[in-house]
C-alpha atoms as a PDB file:
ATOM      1  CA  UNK A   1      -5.468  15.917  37.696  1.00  0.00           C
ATOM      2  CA  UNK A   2      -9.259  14.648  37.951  1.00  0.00           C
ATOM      3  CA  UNK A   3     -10.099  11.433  38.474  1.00  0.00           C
ATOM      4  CA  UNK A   4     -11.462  10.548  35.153  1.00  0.00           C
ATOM      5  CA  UNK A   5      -8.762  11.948  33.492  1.00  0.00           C
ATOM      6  CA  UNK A   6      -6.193   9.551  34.647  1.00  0.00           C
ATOM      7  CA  UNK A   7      -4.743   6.487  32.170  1.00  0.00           C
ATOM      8  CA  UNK A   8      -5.445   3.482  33.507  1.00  0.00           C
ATOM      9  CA  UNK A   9      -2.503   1.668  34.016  1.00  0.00           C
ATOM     10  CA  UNK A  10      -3.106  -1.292  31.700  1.00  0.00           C
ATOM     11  CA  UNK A  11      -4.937   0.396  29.222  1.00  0.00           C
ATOM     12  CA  UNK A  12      -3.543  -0.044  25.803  1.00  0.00           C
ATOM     13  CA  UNK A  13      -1.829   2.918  23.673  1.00  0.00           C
ATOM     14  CA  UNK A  14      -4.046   5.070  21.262  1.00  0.00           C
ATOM     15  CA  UNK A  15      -3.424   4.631  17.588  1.00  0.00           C
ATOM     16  CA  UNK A  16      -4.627   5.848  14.532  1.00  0.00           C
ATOM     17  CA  UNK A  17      -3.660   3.748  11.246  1.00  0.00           C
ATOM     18  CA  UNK A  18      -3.457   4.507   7.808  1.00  0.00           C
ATOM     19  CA  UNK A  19      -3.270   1.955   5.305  1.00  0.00           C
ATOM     20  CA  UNK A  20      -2.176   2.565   1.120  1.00  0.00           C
ATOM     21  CA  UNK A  21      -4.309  -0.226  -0.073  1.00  0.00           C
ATOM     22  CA  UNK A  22      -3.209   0.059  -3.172  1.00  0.00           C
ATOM     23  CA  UNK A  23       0.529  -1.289  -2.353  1.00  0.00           C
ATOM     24  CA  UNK A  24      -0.887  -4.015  -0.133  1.00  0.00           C
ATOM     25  CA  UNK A  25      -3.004  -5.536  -2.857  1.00  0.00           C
ATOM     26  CA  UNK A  26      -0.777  -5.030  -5.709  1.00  0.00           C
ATOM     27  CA  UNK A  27       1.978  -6.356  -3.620  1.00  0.00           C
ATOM     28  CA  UNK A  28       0.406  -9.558  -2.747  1.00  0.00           C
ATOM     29  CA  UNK A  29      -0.678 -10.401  -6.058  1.00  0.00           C
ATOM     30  CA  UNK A  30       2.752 -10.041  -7.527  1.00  0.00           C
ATOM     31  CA  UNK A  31       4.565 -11.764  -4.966  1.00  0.00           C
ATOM     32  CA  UNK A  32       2.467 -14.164  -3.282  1.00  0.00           C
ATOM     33  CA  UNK A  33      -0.347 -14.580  -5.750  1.00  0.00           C
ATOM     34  CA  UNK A  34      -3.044 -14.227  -2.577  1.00  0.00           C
ATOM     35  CA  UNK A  35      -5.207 -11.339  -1.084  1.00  0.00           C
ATOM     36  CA  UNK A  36      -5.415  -8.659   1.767  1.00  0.00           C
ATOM     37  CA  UNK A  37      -7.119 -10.276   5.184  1.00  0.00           C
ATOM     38  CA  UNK A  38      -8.176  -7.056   6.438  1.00  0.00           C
ATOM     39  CA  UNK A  39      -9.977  -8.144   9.027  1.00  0.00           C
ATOM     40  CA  UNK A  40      -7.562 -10.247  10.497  1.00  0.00           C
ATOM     41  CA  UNK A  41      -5.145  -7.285  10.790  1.00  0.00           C
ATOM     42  CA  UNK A  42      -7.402  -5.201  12.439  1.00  0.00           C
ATOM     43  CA  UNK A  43      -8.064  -7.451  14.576  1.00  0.00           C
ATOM     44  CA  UNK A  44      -4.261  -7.965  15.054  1.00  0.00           C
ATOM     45  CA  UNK A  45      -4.143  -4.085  15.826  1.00  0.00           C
ATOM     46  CA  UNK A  46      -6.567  -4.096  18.004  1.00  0.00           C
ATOM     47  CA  UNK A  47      -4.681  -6.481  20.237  1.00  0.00           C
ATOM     48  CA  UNK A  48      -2.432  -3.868  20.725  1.00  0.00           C
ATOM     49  CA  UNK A  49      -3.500  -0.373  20.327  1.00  0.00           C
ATOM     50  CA  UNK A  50      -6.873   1.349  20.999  1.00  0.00           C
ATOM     51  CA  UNK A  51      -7.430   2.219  17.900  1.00  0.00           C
ATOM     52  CA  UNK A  52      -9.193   5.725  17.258  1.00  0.00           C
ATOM     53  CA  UNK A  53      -9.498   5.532  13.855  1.00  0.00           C
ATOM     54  CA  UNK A  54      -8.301   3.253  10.003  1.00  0.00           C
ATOM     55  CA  UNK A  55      -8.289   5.369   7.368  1.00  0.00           C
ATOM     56  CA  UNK A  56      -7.846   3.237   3.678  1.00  0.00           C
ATOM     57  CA  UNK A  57      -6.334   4.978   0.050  1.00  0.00           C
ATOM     58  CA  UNK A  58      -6.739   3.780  -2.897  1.00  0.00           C
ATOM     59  CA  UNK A  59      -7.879   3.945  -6.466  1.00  0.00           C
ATOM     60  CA  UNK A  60     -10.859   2.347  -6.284  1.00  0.00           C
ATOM     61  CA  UNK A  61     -11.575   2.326 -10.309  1.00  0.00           C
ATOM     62  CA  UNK A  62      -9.696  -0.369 -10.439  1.00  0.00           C
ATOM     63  CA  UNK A  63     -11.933  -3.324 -10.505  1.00  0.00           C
ATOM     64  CA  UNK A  64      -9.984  -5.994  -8.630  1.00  0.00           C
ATOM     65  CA  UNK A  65      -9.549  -2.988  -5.975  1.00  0.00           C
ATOM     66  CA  UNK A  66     -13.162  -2.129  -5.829  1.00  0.00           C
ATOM     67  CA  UNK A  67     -14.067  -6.103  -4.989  1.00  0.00           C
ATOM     68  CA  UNK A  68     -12.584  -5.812  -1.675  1.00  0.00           C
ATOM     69  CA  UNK A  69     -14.739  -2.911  -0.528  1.00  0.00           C
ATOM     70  CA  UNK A  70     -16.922  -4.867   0.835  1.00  0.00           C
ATOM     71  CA  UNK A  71     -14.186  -6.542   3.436  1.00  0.00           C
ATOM     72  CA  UNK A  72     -12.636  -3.004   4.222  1.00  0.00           C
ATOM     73  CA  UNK A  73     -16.421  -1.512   4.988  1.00  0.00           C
ATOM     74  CA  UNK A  74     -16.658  -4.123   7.919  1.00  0.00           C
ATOM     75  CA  UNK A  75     -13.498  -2.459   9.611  1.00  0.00           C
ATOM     76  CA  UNK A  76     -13.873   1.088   8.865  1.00  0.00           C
ATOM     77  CA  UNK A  77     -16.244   3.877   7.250  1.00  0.00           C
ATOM     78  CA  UNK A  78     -12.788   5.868   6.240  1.00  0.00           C
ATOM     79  CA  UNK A  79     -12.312   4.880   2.836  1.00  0.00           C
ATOM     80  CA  UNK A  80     -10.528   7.677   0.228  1.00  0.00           C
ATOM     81  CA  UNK A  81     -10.971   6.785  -3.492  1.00  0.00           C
ATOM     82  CA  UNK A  82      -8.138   8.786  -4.854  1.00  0.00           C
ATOM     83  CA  UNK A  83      -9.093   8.146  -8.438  1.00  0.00           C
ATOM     84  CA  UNK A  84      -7.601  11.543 -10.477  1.00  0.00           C
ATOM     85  CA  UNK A  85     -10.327  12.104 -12.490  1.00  0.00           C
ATOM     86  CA  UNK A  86      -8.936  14.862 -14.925  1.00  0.00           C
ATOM     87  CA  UNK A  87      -8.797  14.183 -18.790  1.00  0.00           C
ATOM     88  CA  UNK A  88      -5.329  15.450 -18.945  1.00  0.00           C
ATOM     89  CA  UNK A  89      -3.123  14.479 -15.587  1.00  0.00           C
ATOM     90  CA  UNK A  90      -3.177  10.904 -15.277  1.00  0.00           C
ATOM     91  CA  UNK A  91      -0.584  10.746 -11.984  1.00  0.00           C
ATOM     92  CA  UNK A  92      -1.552   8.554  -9.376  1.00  0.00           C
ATOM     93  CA  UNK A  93      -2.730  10.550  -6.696  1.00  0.00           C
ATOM     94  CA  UNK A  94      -3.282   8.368  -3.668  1.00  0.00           C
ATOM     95  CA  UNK A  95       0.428   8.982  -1.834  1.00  0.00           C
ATOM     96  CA  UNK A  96      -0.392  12.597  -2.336  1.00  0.00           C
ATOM     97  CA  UNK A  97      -3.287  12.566  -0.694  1.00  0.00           C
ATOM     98  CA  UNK A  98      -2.561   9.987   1.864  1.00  0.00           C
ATOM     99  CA  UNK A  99       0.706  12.377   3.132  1.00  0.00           C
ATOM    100  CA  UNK A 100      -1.958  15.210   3.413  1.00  0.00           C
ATOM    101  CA  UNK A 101      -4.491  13.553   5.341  1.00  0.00           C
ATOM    102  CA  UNK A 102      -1.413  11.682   7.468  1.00  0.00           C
ATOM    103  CA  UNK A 103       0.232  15.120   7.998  1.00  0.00           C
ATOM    104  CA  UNK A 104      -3.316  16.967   9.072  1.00  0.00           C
ATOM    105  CA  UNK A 105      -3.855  14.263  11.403  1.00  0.00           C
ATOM    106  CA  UNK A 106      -0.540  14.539  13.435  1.00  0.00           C
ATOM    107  CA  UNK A 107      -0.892  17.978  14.219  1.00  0.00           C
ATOM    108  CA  UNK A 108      -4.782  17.654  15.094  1.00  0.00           C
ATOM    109  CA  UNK A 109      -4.543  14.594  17.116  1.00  0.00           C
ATOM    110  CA  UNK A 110      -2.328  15.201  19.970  1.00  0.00           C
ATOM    111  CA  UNK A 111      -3.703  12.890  22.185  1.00  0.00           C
ATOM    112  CA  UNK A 112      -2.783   9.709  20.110  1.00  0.00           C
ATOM    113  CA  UNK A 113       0.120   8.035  21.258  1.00  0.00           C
ATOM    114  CA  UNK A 114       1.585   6.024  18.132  1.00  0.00           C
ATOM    115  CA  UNK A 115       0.769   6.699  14.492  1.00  0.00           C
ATOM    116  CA  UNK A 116       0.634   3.267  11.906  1.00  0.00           C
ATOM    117  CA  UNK A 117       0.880   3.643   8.288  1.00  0.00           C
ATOM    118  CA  UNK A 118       0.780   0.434   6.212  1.00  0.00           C
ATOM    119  CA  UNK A 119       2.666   1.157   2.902  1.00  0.00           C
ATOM    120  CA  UNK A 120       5.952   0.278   1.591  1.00  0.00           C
ATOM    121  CA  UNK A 121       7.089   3.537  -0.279  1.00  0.00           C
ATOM    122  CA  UNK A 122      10.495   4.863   0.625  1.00  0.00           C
ATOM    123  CA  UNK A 123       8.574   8.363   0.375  1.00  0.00           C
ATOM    124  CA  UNK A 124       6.671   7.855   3.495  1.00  0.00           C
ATOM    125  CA  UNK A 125      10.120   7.915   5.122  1.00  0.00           C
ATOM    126  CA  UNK A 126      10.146  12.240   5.791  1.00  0.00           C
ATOM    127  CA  UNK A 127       6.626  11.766   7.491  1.00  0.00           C
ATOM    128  CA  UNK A 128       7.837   9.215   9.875  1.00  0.00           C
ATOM    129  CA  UNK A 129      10.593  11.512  10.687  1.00  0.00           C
ATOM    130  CA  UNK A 130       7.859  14.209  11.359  1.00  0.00           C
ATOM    131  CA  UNK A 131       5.968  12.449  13.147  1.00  0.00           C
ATOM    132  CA  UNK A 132       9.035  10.726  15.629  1.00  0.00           C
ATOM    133  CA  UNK A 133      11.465  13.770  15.655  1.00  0.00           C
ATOM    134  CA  UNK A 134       9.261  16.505  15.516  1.00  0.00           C
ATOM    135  CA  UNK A 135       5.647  15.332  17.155  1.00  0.00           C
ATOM    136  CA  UNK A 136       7.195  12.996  19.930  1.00  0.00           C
ATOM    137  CA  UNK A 137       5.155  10.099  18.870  1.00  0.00           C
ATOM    138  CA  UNK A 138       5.923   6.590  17.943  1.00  0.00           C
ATOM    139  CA  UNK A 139       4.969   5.751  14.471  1.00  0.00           C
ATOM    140  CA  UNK A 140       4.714   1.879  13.248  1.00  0.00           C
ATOM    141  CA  UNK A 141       4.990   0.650   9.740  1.00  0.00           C
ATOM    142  CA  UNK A 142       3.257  -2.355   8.049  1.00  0.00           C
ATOM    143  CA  UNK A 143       4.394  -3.270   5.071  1.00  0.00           C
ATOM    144  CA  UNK A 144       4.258  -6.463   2.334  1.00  0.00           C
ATOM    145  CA  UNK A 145       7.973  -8.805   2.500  1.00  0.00           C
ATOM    146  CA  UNK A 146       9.794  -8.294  -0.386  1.00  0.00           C
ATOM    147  CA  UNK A 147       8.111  -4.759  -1.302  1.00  0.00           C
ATOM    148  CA  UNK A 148       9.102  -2.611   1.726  1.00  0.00           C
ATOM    149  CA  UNK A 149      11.753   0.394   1.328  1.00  0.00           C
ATOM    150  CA  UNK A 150      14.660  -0.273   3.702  1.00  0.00           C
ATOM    151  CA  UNK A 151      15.435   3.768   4.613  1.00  0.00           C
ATOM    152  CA  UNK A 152      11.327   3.223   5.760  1.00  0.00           C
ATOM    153  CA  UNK A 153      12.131   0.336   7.719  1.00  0.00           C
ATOM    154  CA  UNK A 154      14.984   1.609   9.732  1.00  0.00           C
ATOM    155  CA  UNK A 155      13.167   5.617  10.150  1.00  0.00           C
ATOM    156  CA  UNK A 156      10.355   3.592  11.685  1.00  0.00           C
ATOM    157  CA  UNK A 157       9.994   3.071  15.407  1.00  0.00           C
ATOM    158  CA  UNK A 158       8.812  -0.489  14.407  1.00  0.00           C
ATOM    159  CA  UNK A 159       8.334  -2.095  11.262  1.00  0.00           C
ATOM    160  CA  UNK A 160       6.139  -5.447  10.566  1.00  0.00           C
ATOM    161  CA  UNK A 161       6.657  -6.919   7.269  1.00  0.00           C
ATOM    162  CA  UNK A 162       3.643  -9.366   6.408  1.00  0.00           C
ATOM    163  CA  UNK A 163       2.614 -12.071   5.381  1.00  0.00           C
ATOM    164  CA  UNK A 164       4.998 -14.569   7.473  1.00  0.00           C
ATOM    165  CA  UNK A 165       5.739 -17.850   5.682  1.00  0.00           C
ATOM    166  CA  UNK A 166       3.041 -19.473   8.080  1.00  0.00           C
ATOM    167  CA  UNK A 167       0.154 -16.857   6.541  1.00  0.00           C
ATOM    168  CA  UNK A 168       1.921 -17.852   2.899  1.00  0.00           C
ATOM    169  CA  UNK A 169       1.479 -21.264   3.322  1.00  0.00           C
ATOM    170  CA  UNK A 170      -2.511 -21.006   5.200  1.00  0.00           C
ATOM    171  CA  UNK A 171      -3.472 -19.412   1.911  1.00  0.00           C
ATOM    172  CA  UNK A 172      -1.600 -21.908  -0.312  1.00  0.00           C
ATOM    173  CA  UNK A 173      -3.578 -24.872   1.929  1.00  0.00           C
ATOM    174  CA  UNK A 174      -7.076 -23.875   0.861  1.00  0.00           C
ATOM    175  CA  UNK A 175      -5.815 -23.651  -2.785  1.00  0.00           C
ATOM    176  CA  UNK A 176      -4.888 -27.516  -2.426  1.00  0.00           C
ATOM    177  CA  UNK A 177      -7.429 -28.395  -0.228  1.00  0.00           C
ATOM    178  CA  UNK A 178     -10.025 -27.305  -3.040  1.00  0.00           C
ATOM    179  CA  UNK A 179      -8.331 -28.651  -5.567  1.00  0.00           C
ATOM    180  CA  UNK A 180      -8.518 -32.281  -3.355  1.00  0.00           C
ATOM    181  CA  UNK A 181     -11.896 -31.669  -3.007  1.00  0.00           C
ATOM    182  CA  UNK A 182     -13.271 -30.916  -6.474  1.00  0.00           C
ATOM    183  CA  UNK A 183     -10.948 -34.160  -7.101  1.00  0.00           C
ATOM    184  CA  UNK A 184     -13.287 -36.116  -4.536  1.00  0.00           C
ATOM    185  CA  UNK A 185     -16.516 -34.739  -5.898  1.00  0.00           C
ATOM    186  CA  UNK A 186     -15.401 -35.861  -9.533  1.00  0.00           C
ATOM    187  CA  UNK A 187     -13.977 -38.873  -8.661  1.00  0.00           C
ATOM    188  CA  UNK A 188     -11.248 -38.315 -10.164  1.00  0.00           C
ATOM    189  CA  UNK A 189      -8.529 -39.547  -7.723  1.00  0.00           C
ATOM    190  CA  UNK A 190      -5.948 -41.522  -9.899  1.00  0.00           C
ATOM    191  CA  UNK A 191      -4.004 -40.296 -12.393  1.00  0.00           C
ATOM    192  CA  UNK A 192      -5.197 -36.805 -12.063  1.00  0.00           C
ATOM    193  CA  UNK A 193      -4.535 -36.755  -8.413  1.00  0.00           C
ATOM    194  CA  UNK A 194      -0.691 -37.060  -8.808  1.00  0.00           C
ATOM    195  CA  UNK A 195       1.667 -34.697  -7.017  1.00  0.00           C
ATOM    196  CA  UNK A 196       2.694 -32.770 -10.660  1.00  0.00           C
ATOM    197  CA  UNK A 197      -1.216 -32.840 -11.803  1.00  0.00           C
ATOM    198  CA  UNK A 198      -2.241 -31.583  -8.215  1.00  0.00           C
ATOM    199  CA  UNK A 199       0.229 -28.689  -8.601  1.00  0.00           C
ATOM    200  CA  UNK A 200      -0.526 -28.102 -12.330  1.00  0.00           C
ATOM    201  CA  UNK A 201      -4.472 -27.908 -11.860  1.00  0.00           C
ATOM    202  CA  UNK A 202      -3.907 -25.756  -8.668  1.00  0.00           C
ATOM    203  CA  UNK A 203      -1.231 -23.365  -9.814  1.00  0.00           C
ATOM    204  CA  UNK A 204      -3.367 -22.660 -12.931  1.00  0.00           C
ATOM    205  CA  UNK A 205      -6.718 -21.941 -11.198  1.00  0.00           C
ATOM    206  CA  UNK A 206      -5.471 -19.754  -8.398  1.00  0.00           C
ATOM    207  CA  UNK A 207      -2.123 -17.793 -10.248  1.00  0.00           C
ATOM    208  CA  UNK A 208       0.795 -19.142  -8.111  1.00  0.00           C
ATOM    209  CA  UNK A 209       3.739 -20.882  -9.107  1.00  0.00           C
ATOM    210  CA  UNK A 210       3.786 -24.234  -8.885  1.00  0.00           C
ATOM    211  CA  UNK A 211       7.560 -24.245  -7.362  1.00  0.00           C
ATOM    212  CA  UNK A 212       5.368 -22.143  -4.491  1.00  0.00           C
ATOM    213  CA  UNK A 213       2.333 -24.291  -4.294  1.00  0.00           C
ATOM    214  CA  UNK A 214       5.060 -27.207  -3.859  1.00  0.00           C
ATOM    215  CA  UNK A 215       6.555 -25.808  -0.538  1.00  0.00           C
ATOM    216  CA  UNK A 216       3.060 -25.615   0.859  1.00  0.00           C
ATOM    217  CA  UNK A 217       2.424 -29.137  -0.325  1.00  0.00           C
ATOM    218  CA  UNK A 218       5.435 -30.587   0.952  1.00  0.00           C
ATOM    219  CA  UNK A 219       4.628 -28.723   4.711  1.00  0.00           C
ATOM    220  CA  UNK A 220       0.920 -30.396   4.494  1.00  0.00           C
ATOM    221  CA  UNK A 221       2.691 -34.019   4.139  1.00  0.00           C
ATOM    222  CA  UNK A 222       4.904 -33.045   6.900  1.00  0.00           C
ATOM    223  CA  UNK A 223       1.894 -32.100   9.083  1.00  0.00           C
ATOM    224  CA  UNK A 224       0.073 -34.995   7.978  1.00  0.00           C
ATOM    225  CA  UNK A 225      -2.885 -33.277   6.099  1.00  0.00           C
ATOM    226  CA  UNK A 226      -1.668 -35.039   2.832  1.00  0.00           C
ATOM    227  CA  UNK A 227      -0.365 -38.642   2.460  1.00  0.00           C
ATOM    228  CA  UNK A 228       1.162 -40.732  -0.458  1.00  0.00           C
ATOM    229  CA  UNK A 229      -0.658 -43.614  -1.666  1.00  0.00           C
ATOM    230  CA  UNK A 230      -0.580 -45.711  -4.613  1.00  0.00           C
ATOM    231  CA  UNK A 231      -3.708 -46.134  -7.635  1.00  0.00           C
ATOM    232  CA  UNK A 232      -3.868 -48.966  -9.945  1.00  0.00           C
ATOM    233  CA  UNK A 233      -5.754 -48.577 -13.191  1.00  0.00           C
ATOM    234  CA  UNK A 234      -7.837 -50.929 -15.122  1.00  0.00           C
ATOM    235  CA  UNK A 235      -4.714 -51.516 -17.050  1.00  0.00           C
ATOM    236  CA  UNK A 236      -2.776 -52.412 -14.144  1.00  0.00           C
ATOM    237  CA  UNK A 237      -0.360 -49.350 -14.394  1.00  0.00           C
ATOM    238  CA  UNK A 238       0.489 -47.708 -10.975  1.00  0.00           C
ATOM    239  CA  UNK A 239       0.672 -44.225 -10.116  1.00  0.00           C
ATOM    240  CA  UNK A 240       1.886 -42.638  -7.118  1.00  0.00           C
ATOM    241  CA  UNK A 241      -0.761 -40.487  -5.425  1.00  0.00           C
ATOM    242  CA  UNK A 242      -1.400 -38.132  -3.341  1.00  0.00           C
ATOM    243  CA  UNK A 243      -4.590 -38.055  -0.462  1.00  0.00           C
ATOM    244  CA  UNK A 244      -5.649 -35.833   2.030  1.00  0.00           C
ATOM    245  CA  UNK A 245      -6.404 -36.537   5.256  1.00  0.00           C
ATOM    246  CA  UNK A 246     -10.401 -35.158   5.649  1.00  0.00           C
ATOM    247  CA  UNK A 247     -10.172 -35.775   9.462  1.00  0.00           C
ATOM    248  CA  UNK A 248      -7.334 -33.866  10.630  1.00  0.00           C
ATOM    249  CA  UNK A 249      -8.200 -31.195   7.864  1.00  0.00           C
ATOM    250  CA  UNK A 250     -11.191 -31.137   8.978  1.00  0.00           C
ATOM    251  CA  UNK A 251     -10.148 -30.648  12.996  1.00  0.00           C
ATOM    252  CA  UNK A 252      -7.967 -27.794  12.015  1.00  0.00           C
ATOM    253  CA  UNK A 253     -10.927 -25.910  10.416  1.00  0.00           C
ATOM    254  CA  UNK A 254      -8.520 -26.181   6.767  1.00  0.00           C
ATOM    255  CA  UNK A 255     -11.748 -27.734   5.292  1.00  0.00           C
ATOM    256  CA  UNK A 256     -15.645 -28.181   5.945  1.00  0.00           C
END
């Protein structure tokens, strides 16, 4: 063997991801009420893996899908609008052609050592057989908590399951955090700044739950980023209150 055709010993495994968009975003939104950080995973998988190539799949018609185009361009040039555009078939067709393009690249690539598709559909399951049993390659799976196929899971040679509660709760803490601050700007600390009116305002604005937005709230008193605090009116009536802490929010980048 030649000399530059030896693998460094510390060099990272070769990957080539695929990602059904369209399952990450609509997953979020229904569960968690927040959106994809596709940068952030990239970056993620390009901790691990040298990564050849991220492909993304989706219909991009769809309006709320289209916004994020300009996030995905930053991390790759591989994007697949799979919008059917025939009068009288209205099928989905991004997992069709998604398997295709997945099933095309396994037998071209040969070189790659580990195949990642990000999608939660149970169908994926025979290609991830393919690709372990019969092409000798690992194959990873990302997929959103709550809306990933078990039989995917367990045919995978590993399977991430994101966001964690910590990613949950980083999203929920901006939500807050802008809600304190348009508080601040409007002066309106007081009455309107009580726990029930905090969740209220931000729950409505932003889509979540306010049973949700209340577990993140809770963790920010915990971690000191919130405090309690009492406000008397001109009448003399009290109201418990909550405050954030602008210094320590401020330290841990949570606000500007």
């Amino acid at each position: 063997m030649g000399l530059f055709n030896v693998k460094k010993k510390n060099s990272k495994p070769t990957c080539i991801a695929f990602v059904d968009f369209e399952h990450w975003f609509i997953s979020l939104d229904k569960f968690f009420s927040i959106k994809p950080d596709v940068k952030a995973w990239a970056r993620e998988l390009k901790e691990q893996y040298d990564v050849i190539e991220i492909a993304f799949f989706a219909d991009f018609s769809n309006t709320a899908l289209r916004n994020e185009l300009e996030q995905i361009r930053d991390v790759t040039t591989q994007i697949f609008d799979t919008k059917n555009s025939s009068e009288h078939f209205k099928k989905d067709f991004t997992d069709f052609i998604l398997l295709d393009y997945i099933y095309r690249k396994t037998i071209t690539e040969k070189n790659v050592d580990t195949f990642v598709i990000f999608t939660g559909d149970g169908h994926f399951k025979s290609v991830v057989r393919f690709i372990i049993k019969e092409c000798k390659k690992q194959d990873g799976i990302y997929g959103i908590t709550g809306a990933t196929s078990a039989q995917l899971k367990e045919s995978a040679t590993w399977c991430k399951e994101i966001p964690s509660d910590t990613d949950v709760y980083k999203e929920y803490y901006k939500m807050l955090v802008d809600n304190f601050n348009y508080i601040m700007v409007h002066r309106e600390f007081g009455e309107k700044s009580t726990r029930e009116k905090i969740l209220e305002r931000t729950g409505f604005k932003n889509g979540v739950t306010k049973k949700a937005l209340g577990k993140a709230l809770d963790q920010m008193i915990i971690e000191g980023y919130v405090y309690k605090s009492t406000y008397t009116d001109e009448k003399g009536k009290k109201y418990d209150v909550l405050k954030p802490n602008w210094d320590l929010l401020s330290r841990d980048k949570l606000w500007t």
